[in-house]
Protein backbone atom coordinates (compact mmCIF):
# COMPACT_ATOMS: atom_id res chain seq x y z
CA UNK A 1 141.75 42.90 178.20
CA UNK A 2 140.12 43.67 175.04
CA UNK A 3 139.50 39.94 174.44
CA UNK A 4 137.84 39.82 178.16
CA UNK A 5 135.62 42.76 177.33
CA UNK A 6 134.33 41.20 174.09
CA UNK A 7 133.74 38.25 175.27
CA UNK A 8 131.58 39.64 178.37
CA UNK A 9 129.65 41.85 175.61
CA UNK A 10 129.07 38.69 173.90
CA UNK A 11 127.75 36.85 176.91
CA UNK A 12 125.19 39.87 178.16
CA UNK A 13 124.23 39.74 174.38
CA UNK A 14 123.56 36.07 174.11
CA UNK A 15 121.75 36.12 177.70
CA UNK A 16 119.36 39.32 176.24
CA UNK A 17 118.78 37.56 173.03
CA UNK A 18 117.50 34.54 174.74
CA UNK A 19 115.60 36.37 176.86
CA UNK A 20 113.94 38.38 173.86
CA UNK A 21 113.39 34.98 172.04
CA UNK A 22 111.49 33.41 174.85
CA UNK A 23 109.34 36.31 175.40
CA UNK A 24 108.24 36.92 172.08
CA UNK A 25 107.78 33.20 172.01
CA UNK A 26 105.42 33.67 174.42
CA UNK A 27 103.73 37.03 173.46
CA UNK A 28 102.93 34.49 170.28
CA UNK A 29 101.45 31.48 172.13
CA UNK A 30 99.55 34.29 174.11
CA UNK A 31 97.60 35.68 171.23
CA UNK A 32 97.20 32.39 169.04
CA UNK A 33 95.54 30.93 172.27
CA UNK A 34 93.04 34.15 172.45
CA UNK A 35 92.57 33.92 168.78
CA UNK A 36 92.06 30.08 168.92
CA UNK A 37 90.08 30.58 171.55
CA UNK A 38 87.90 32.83 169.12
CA UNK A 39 87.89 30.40 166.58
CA UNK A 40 86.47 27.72 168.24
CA UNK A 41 83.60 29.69 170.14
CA UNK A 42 82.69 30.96 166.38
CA UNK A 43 82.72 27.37 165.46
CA UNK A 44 80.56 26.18 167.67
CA UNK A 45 78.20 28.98 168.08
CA UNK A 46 78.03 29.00 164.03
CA UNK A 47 76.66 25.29 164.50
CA UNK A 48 73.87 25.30 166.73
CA UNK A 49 71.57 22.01 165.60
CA UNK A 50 75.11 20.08 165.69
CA UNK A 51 76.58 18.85 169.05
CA UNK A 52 80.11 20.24 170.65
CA UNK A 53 81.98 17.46 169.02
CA UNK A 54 80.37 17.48 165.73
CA UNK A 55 81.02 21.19 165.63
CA UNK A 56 84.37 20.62 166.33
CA UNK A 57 85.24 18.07 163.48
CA UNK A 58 84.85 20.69 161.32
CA UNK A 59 87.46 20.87 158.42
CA UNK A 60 87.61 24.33 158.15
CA UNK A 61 88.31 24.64 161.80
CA UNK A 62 91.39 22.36 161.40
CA UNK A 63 92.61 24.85 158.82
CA UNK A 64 92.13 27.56 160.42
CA UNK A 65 94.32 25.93 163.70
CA UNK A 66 96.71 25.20 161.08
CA UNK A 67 96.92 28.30 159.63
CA UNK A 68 97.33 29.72 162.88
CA UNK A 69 99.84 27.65 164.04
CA UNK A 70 102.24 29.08 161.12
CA UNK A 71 102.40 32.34 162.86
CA UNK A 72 105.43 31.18 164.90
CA UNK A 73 108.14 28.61 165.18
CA UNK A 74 108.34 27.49 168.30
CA UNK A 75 105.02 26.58 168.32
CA UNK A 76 104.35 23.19 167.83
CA UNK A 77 100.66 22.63 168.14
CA UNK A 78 96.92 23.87 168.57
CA UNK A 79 94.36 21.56 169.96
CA UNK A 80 91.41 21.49 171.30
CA UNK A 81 91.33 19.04 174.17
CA UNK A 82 88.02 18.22 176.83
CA UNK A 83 88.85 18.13 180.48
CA UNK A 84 90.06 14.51 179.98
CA UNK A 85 92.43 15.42 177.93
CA UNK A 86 90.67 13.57 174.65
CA UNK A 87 91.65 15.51 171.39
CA UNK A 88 88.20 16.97 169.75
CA UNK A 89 90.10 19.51 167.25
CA UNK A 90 94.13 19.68 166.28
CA UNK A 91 95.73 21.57 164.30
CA UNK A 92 98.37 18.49 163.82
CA UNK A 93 96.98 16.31 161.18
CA UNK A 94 98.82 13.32 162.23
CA UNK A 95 97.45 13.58 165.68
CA UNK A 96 94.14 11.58 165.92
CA UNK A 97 90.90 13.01 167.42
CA UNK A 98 90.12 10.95 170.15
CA UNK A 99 93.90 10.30 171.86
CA UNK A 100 94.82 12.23 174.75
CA UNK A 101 97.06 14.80 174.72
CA UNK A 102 99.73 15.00 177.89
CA UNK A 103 99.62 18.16 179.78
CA UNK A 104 103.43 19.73 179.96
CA UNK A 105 104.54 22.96 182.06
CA UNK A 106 102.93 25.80 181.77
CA UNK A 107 105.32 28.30 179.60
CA UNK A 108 104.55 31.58 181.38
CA UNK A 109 106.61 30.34 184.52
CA UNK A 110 109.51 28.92 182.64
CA UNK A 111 109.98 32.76 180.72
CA UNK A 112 108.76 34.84 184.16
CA UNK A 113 111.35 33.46 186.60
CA UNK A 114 114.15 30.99 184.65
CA UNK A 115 117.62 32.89 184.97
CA UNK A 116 119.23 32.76 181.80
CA UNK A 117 121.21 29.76 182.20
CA UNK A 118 118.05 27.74 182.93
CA UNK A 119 116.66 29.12 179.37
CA UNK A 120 119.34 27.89 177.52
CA UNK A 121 119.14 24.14 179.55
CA UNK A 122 115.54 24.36 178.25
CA UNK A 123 116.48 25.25 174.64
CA UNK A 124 118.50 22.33 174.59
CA UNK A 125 116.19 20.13 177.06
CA UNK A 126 113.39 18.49 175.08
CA UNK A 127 110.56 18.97 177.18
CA UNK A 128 107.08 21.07 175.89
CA UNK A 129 105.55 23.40 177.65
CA UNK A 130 102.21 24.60 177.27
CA UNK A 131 99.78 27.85 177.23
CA UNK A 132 95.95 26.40 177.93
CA UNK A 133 92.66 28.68 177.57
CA UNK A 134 89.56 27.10 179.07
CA UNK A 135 86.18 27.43 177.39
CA UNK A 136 82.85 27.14 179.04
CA UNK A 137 79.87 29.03 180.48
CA UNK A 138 80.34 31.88 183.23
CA UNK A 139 80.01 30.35 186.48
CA UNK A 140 80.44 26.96 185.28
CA UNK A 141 83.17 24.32 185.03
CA UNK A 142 85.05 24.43 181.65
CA UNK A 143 83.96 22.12 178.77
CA UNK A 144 86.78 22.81 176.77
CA UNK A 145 90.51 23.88 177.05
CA UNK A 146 92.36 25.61 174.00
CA UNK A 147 95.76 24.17 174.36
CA UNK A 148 99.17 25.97 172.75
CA UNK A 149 102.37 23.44 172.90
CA UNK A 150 105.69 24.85 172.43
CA UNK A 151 108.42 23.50 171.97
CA UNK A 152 111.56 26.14 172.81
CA UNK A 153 114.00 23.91 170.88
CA UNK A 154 112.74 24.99 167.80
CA UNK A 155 113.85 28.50 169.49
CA UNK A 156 117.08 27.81 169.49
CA UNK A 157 118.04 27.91 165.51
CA UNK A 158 116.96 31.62 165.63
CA UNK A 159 119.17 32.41 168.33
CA UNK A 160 122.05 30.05 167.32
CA UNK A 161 121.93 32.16 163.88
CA UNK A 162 121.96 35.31 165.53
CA UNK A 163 124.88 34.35 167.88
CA UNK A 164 127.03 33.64 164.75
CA UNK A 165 126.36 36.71 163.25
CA UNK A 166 127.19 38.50 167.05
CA UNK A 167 130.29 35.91 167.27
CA UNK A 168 131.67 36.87 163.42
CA UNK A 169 131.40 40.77 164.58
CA UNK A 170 133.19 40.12 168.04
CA UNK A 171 135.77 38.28 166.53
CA UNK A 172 136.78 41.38 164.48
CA UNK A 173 135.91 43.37 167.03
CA UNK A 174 138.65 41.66 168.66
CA UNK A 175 141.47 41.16 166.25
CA UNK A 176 141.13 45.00 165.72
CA UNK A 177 141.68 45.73 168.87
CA UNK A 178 144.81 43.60 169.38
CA UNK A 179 145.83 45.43 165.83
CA UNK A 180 145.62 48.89 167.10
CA UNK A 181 146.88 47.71 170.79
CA UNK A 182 150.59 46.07 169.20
């Protein structure tokens, strides 16, 4: 019995850490997308005599994307894509301006309304997902799109580390309880 308890503690544990991890994955995509967002409207409106892309090849943009990007580890990349897709800014160095970047899920969706069991097939899936921010005037069609990639693999070494640590504690958990039961 004692065995059965601990390991149904250990299973609402590992369900509520995974849901903790994938929210404040998101909550992190969230604001680096607002503050990217920021970034590049600075950028360009700092530039006025140079045009969008010109503005947007600028090296101290690409650190500050890079920078940014450090703020979590799920997330895998900041870039600043046209509606075609075309890179104009990136945070990933290896990632030429010009290529087009694939659009994945959207990562709100796969945190809102994935039971548990989904999150963990998409911890160990190896799909992206995304968070996108469009830029543009009011009333008109977006010229740009701030675009946060994730990757919730990179997720799962924070919670694998913190199941060990809940896994080493049941386990004693357990033995002492058999102790004091015999």
């Amino acid at each position: 019995l004692a065995v059965l308890l601990v390991s149904v503690i250990a299973a609402v544990d590992l369900a509520h850490d995974i849901q903790l991890q994938f929210d404040s994955t998101l909550e992190r995509a969230e604001s680096l997308r607002t503050f990217a967002s920021d970034i590049v409207a600075l950028t360009v409106d700092r530039q006025p005599g140079k045009s969008l892309r010109e503005a947007l090849r600028d090296p101290d943009l690409t650190k500050l994307l890079q920078d940014t990007m450090l703020a979590s580890s799920a997330i895998l990349e900041i870039a600043v894509v046209d509606p075609e897709n075309e890179v104009l800014a990136d945070s990933v160095l290896d990632h030429p301006l010009g290529e087009r970047l694939p659009r994945y899920d959207n990562f709100g969706p796969a945190v809102a309304r994935s039971t548990w069991y989904q999150k963990l097939r998409i911890l160990y899936g190896a799909r992206y997902y995304q968070l996108e921010n469009p830029l543009g005037r009011p009333g008109a069609p977006p010229v740009l799109y701030i675009r946060v990639v994730i990757a919730p693999t990179l997720m799962r070494y924070k919670i694998m580390a913190r199941l060990r640590e809940n896994g080493t504690v049941a386990l004693f958990a357990a033995i002492g309880a058999m102790c004091i039961t015999f």
